[in-house]
Protein backbone atom coordinates (compact mmCIF):
# COMPACT_ATOMS: atom_id res chain seq x y z
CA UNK A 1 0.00 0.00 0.00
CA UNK A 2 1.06 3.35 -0.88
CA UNK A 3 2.19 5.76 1.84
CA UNK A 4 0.83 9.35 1.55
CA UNK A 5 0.86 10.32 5.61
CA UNK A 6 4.09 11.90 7.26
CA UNK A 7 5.23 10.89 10.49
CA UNK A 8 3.96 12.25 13.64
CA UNK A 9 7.09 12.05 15.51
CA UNK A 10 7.51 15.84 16.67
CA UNK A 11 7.00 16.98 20.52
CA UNK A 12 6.99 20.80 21.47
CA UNK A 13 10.72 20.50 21.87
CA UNK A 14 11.68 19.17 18.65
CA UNK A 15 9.40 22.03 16.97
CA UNK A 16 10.95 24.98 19.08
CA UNK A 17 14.43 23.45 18.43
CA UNK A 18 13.77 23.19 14.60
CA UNK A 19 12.62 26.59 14.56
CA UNK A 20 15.58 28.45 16.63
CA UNK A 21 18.17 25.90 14.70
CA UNK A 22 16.52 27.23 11.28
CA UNK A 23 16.93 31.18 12.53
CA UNK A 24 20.73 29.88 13.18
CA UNK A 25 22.21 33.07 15.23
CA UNK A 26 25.51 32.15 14.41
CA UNK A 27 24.96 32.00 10.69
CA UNK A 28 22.97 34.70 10.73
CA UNK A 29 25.11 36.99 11.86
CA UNK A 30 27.99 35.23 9.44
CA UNK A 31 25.70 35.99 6.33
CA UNK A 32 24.04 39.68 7.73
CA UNK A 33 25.89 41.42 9.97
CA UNK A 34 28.19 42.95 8.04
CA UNK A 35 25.65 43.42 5.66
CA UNK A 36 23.47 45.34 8.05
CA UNK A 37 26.67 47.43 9.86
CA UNK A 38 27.68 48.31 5.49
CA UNK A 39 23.74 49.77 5.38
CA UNK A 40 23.32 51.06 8.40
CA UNK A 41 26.33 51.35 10.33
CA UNK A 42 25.72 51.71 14.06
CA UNK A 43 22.08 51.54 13.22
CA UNK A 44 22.05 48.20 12.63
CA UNK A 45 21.44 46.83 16.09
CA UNK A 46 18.53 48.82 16.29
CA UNK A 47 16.95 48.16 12.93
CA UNK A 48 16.79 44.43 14.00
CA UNK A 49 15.41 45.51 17.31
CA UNK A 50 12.42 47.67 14.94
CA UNK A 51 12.08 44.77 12.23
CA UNK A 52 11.46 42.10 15.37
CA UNK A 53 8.16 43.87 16.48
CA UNK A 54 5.93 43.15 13.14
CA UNK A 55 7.87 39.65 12.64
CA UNK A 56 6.00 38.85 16.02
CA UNK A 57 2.89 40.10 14.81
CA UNK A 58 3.26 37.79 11.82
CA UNK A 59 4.21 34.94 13.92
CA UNK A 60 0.97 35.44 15.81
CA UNK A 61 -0.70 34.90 12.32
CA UNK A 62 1.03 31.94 12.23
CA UNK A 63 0.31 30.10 15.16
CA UNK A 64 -3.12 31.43 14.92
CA UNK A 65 -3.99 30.13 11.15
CA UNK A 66 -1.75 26.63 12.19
CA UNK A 67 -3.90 26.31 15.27
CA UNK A 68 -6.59 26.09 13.04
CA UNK A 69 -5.93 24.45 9.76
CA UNK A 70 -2.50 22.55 9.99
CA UNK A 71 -0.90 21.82 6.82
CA UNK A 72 2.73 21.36 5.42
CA UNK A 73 2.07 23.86 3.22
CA UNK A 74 1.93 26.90 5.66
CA UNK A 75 2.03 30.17 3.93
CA UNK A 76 0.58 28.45 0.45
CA UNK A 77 -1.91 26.18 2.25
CA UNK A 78 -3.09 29.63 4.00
CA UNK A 79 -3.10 31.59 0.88
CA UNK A 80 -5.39 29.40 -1.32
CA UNK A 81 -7.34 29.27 1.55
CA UNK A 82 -8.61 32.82 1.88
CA UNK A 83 -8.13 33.80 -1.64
CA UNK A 84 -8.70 30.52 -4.03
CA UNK A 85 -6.75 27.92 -5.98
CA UNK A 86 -4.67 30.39 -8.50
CA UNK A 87 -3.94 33.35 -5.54
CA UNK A 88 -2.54 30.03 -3.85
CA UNK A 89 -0.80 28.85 -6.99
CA UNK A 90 0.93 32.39 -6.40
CA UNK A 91 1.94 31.98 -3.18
CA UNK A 92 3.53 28.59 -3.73
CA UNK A 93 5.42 30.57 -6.30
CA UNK A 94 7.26 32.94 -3.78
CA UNK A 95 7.58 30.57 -1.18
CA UNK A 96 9.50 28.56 -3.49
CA UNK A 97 11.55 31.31 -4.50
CA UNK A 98 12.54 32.40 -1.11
CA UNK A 99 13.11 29.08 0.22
CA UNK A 100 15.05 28.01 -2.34
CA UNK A 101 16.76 31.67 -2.56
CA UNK A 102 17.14 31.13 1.27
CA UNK A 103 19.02 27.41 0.73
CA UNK A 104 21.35 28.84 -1.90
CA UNK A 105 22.00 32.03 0.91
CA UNK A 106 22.99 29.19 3.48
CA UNK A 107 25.13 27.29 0.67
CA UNK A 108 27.26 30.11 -0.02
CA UNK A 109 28.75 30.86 3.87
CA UNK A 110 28.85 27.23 3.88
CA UNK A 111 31.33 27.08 1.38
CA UNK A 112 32.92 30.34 2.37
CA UNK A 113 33.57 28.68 6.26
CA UNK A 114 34.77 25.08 4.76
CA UNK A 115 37.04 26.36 2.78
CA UNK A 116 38.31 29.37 5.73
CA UNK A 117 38.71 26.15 8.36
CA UNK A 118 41.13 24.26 5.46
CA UNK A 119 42.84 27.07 4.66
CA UNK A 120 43.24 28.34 8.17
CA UNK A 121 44.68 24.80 9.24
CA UNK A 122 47.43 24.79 5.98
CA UNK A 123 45.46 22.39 3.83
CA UNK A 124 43.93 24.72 1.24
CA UNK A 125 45.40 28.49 -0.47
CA UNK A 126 44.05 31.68 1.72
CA UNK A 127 43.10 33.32 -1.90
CA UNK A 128 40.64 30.59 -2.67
CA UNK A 129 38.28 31.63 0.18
CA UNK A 130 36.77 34.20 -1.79
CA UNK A 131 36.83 32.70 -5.16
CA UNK A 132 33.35 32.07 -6.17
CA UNK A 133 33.80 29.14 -8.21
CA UNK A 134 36.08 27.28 -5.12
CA UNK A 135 33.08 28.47 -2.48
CA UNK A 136 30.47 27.13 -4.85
CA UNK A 137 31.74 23.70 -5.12
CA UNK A 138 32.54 23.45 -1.06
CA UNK A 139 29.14 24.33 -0.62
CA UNK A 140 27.29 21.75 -2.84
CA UNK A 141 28.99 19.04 -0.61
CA UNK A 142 26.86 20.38 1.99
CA UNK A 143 23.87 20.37 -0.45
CA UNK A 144 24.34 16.30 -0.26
CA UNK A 145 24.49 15.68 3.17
CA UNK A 146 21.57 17.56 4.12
CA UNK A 147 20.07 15.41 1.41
CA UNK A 148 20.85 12.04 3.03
CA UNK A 149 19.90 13.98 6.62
CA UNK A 150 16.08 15.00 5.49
CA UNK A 151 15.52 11.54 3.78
CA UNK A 152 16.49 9.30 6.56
CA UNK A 153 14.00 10.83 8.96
CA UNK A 154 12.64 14.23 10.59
CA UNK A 155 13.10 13.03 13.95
CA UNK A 156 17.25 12.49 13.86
CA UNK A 157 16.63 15.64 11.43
CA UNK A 158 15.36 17.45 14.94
CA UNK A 159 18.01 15.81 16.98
CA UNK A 160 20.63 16.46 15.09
CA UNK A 161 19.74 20.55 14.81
CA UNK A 162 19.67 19.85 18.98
CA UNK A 163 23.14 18.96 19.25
CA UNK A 164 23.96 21.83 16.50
CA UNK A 165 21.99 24.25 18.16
CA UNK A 166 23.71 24.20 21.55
CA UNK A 167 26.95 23.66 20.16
CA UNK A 168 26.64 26.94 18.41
CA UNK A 169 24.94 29.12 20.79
CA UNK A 170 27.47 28.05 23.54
CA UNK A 171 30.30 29.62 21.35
CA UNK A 172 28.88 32.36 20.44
CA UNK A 173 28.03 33.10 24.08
CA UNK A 174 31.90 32.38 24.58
CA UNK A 175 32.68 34.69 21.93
CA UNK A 176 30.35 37.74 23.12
CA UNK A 177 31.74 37.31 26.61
CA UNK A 178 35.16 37.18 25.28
CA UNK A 179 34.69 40.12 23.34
CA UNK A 180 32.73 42.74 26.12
CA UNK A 181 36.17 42.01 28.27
CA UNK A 182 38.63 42.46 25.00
CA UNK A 183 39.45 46.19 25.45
CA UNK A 184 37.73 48.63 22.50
CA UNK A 185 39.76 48.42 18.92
CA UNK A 186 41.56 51.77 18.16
CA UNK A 187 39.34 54.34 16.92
CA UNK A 188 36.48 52.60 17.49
CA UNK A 189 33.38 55.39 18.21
CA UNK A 190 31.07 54.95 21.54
CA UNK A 191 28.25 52.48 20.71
CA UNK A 192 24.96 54.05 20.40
CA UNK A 193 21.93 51.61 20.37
CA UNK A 194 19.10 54.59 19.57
CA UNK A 195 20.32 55.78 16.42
CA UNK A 196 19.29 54.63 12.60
CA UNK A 197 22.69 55.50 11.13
CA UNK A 198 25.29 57.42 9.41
CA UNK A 199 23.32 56.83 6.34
CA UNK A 200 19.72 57.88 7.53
CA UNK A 201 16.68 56.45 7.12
CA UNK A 202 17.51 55.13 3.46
CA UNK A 203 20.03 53.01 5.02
CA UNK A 204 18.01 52.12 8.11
CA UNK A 205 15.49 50.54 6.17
CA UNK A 206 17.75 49.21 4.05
CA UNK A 207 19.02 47.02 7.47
CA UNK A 208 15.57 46.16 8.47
CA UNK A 209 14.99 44.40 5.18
CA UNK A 210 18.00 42.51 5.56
CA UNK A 211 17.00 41.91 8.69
CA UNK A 212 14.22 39.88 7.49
CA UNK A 213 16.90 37.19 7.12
CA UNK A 214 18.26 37.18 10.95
CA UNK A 215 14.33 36.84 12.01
CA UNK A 216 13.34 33.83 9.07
CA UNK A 217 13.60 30.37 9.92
CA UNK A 218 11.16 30.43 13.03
CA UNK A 219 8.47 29.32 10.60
CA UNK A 220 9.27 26.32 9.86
CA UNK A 221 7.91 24.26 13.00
CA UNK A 222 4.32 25.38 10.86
CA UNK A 223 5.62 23.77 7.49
CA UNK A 224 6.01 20.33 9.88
CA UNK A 225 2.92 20.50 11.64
CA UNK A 226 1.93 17.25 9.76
CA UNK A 227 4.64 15.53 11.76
CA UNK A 228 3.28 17.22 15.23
CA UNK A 229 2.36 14.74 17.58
CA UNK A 230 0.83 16.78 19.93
CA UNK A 231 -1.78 19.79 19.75
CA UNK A 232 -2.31 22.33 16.82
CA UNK A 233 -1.19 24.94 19.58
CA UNK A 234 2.26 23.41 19.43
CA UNK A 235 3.53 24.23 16.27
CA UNK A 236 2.59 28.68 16.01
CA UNK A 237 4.00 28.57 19.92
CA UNK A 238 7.06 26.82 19.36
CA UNK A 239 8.25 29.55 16.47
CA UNK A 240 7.20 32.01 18.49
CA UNK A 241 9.56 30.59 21.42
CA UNK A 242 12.38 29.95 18.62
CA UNK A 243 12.12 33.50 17.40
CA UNK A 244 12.11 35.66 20.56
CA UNK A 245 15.07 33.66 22.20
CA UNK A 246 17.03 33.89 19.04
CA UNK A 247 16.84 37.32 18.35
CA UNK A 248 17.58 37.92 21.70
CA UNK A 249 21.17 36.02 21.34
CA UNK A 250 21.61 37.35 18.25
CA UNK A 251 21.22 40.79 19.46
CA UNK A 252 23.35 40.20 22.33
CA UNK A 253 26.18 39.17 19.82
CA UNK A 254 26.02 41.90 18.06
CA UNK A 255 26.22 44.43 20.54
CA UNK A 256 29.34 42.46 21.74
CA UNK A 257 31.11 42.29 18.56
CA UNK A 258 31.05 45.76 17.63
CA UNK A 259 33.60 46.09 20.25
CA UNK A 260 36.55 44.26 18.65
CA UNK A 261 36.53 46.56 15.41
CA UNK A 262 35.64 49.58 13.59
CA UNK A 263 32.31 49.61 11.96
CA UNK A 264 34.34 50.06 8.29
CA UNK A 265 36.34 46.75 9.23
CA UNK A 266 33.05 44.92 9.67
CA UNK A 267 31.21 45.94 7.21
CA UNK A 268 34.28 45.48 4.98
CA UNK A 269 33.88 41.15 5.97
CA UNK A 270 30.29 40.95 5.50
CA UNK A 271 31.24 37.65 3.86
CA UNK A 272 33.59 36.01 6.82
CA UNK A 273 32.36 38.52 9.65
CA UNK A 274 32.80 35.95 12.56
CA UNK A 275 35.63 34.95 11.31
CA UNK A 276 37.07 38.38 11.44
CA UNK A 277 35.81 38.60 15.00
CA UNK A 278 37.64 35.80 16.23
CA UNK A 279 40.38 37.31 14.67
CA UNK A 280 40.32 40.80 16.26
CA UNK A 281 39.74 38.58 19.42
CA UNK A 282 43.83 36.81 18.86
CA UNK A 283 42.86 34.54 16.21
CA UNK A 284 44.55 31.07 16.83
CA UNK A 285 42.11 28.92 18.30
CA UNK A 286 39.54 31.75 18.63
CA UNK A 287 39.27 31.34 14.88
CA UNK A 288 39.33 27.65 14.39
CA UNK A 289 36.15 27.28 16.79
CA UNK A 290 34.39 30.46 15.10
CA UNK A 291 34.91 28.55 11.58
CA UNK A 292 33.46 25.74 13.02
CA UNK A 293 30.82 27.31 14.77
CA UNK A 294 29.77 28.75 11.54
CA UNK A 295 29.94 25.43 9.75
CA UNK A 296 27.75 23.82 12.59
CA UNK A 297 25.41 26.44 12.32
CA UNK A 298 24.72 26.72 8.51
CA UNK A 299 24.62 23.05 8.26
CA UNK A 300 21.60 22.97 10.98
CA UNK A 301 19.70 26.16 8.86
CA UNK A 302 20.18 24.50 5.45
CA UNK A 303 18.96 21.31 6.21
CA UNK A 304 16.06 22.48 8.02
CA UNK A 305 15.78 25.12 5.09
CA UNK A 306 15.02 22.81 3.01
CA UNK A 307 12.65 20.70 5.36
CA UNK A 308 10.66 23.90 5.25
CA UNK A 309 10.59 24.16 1.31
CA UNK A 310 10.43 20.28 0.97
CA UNK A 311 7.40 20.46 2.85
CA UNK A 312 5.95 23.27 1.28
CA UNK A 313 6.37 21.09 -1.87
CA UNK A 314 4.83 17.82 -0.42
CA UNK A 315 2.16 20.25 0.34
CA UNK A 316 1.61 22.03 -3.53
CA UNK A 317 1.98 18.78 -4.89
CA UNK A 318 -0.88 17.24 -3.25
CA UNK A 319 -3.08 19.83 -4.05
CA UNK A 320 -1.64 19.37 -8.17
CA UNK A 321 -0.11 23.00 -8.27
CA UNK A 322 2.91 20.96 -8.74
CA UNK A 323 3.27 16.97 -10.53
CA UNK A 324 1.71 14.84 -7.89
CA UNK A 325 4.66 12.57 -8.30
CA UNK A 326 6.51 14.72 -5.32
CA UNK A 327 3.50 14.53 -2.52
CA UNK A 328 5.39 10.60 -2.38
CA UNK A 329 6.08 9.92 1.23
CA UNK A 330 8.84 6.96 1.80
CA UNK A 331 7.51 4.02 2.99
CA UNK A 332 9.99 3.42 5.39
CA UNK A 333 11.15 6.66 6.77
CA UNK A 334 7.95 8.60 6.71
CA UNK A 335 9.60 11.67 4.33
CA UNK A 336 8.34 13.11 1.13
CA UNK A 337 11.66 12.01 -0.08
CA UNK A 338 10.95 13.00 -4.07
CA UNK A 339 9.94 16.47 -3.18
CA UNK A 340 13.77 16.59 -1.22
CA UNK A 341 15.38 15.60 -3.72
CA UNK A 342 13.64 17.85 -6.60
CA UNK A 343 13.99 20.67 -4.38
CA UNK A 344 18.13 19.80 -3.37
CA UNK A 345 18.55 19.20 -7.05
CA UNK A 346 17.30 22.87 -7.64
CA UNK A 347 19.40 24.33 -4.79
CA UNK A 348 22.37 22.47 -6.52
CA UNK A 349 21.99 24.25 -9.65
CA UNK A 350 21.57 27.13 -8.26
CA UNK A 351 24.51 26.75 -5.76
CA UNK A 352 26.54 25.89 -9.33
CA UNK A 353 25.45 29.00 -10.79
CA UNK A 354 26.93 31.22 -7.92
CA UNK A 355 30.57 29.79 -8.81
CA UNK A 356 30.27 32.69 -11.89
CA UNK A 357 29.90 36.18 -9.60
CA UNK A 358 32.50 37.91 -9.10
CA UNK A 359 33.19 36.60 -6.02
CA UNK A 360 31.67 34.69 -2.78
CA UNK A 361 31.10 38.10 -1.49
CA UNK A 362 29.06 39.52 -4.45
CA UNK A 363 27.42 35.94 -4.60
CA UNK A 364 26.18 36.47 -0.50
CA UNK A 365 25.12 39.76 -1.28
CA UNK A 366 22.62 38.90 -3.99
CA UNK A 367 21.15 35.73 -2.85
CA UNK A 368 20.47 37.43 1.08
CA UNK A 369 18.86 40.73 -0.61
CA UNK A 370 16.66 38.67 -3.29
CA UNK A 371 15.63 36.04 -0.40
CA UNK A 372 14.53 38.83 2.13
CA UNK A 373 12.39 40.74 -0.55
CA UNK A 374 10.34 36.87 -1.25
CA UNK A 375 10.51 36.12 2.68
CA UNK A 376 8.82 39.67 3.55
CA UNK A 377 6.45 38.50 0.64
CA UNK A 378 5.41 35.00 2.34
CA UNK A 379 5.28 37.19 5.64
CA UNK A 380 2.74 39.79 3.88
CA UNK A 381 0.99 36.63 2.19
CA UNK A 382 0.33 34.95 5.62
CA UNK A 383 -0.91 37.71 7.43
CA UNK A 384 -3.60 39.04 4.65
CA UNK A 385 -5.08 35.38 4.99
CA UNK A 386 -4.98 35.74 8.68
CA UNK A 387 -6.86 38.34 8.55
CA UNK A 388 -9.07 37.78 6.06
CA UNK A 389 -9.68 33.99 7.04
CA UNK A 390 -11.11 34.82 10.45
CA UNK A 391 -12.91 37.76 9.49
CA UNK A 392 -14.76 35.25 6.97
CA UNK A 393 -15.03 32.85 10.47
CA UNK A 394 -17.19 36.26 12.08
CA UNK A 395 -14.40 37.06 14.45
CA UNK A 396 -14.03 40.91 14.89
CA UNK A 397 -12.19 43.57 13.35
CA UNK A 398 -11.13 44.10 16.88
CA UNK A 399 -9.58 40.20 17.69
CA UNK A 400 -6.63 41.01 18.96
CA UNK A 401 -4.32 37.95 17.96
CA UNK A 402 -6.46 37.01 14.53
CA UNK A 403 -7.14 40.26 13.22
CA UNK A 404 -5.44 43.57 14.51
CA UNK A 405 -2.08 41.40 14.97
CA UNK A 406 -1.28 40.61 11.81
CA UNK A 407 -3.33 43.22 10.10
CA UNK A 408 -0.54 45.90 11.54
CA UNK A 409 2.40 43.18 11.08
CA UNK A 410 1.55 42.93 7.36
CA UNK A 411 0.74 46.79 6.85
CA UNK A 412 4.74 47.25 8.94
CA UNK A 413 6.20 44.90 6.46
CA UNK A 414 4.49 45.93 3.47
CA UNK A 415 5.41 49.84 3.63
CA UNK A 416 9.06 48.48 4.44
CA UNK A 417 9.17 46.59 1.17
CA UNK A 418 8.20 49.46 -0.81
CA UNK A 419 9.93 52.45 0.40
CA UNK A 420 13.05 50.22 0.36
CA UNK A 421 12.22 49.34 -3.16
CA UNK A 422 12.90 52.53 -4.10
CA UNK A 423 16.98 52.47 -2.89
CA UNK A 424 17.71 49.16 -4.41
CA UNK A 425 20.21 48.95 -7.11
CA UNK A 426 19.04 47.74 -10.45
CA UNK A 427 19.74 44.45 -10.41
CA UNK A 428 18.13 43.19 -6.97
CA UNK A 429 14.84 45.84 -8.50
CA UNK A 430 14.82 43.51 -11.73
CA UNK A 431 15.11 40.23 -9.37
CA UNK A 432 12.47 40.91 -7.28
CA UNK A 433 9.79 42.26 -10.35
CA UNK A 434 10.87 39.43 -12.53
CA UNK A 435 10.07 36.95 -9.56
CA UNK A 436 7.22 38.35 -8.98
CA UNK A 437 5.62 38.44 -12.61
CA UNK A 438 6.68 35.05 -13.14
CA UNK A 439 4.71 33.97 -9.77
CA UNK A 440 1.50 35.64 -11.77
CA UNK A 441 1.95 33.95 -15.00
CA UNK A 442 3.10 30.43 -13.00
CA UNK A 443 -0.66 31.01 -11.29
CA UNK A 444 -2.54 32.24 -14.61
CA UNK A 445 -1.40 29.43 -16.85
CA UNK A 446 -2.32 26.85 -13.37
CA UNK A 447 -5.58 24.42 -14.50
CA UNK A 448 -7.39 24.03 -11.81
CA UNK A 449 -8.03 20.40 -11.65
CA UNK A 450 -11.42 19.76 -10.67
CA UNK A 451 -14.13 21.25 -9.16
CA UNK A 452 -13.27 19.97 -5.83
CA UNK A 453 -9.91 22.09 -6.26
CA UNK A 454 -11.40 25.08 -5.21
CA UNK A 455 -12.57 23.83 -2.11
CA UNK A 456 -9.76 23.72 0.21
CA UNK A 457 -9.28 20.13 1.87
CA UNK A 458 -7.15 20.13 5.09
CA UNK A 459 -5.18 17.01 5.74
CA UNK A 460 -6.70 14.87 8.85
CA UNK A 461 -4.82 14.66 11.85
């Protein structure tokens, strides 16, 4: 007999675990940070502190719509629930995107922090840790293990982001305490937390969309709730538990690190900032466990990356947007194990394709700017059908956690992505229209198969 059920293996633990190993605060602040401190300079810690407060009100959406229709698909299962098969067809679109957009973003300091560990024990050239081509190919090796990882099971999956998850947050603990006792680096201005910036609001903004990236991940304890073996509660209050602690750490860190160097020098590493940390710290061993660190902690947010968009997949597929063929679910180990490998093929590819930028640093740069425009997207997606969903139920324009929630949370993020919009350079303004129109033809040239299509059909528990 066929298989078509996941496994309900997941307790609140697992979920919260998942969703705090996903946001991975060490690899987060690898891939951002500089990012954020070249945008906003000393406004940075305070445009994630900002960006956090309507990324809660969409997390309330979350658990709220979870709570009451569970489905692997989350933000697309939500979607063509308020608004119909083809608005949903859209919606798988740019989750895909920024998944897979959001994989390739994890690839990238993957290969960037192999390679910096080789060379930095002798085994490998310094100059090839910023070649492109060299970072591309360390980082599809990764690709392959998470591979074997999400087949084989989403409970060792959860256990193994466990063991990854304390690892890293230990160090970077280490690190931050390390670092407030290290005495200031020359030249290096007071730090003021209530300020948006040397480059003004422009810039400011320009951090809290790339802050979109440091706050992702939490989410996907709602693209497993098929695999939740306890209540629908579980899976919205576990992200919501994975995203306030993590930000929280990864604000700490932050605040730490800005100690050890100028705000030029860091923004001038966005590519190997922790790296450069350790380094301003003494280097030596400081650097070998900040390398690893790094490595421990994008490992743990690609793989469960990719359980998010695998998922999402399983989902789409089900419900025909995509071949059937990939809602297959393996009939020993319980895992949609077609839709992982279609969607680690893609990130493969894509990974590949990196190898020609001009180098690992111009590759980060693209892939974490296009992926927080298409997150922000699934973030605005989730919280219209929150809001429209239980308005439809008769709940009040004045429900609290179901309606005024993620009504302001999508409003916050939707005036972000515009105004923003407007400072992008060309290329990341091209990425995100062309992604977007191709979501509306992918929806307008969907069949809908049946009449029963339009009626949305939530999976039994």
């Amino acid at each position: 007999m066929t298989r078509t059920r996941l496994s309900r293996v997941l307790g609140f633990a697992d979920l919260s675990v998942l969703s705090s190993a996903s946001m991975a605060p060490a690899y987060s602040i690898a891939s951002t940070f500089g990012l954020m401190v070249a945008a906003a300079g000393p406004g940075a810690v305070l445009s994630l502190v900002v960006l956090t407060i309507p990324i809660v009100f969409i997390a309330v959406a979350f658990h709220r719509l979870c709570e009451d229709r569970s489905d692997a698909g989350s933000t697309y299962a939500w979607s063509r629930l308020a608004f119909g098969y083809r608005p949903g067809a859209f919606a798988a679109w740019i989750v895909v995107l920024s998944y897979f957009f959001a994989a390739v973003a994890a690839v990238v300091p993957a290969g960037i922090y192999t390679l910096e560990l080789l060379a930095h024990v002798g085994l490998l050239p310094a100059a090839l840790v910023n070649n492109a081509g060299a970072v591309a190919l360390a980082g599809s090796s990764w690709v392959v293990v998470a591979s074997a990882l999400l087949i084989g099971g989403v409970r060792p999956t959860a256990r193994a982001s466990g063991l990854f998850l304390g690892l890293e947050v230990a160090a970077l603990l280490l690190f931050a305490g390390l670092a407030l006792t290290h005495p200031p680096a020359p030249h290096t201005p007071p730090l003021h937390l209530l300020t948006v910036g040397s480059r003004g609001m422009a810039g400011f903004l320009a951090a809290m969309v790339l802050s979109i990236w440091v706050t992702d991940g939490w989410e996907v304890s709602t693209y497993t709730s098929e695999e939740n073996a306890g209540t629908s509660r579980q899976p919205g209050l576990s992200g919501l538990v994975g995203l306030i602690l993590t930000v929280v750490i990864v604000l700490a860190c932050m605040v730490a690190y800005q100690r050890v160097s100028d705000l030029a020098g860091i923004a001038n590493h966005a590519a190997d900032t922790l790296a450069f940390v350790a380094n301003q710290l003494g280097g030596g061993w400081r650097t070998t466990v900040m390398v690893m660190t790094v490595l421990v902690s994008t490992a743990a947010t690609l793989w469960t990356t990719q359980l998010g968009i695998s998922r999402g997949v399983f989902s789409m597929a089900r419900d025909a947007v995509f071949p059937r063929a990939l809602s297959a679910v393996h009939p020993s180990y319980g895992t949609p194990h077609l839709s992982i490998l279609a969607v680690n093929a893609g990130v493969m590819v894509v990974t590949l394709l990196t190898g020609f930028m001009p180098s690992a640093n111009a590759a980060l740069q693209e892939v974490v700017n296009a992926s927080s425009i298409f997150l922000g997207l699934t973030f605005i997606l989730t919280g219209l059908s929150c809001v429209v969903h239980f308005r439809r139920q008769g709940y009040r324009w004045t429900d609290l956690t179901r309606v005024v929630l993620p009504a302001a949370g999508t409003l916050a993020i939707s005036v972000l992505l515009v105004v923003n919009f407007r400072s992008q350079s060309r290329e990341d303004q091209y990425i995100a229209l062309g992604g977007i129109l191709a979501g509306v033809l992918f929806a307008a040239l969907r069949r809908i198969p049946d009449a029963r299509a339009t009626e949305y059909s939530f999976p039994a528990a």
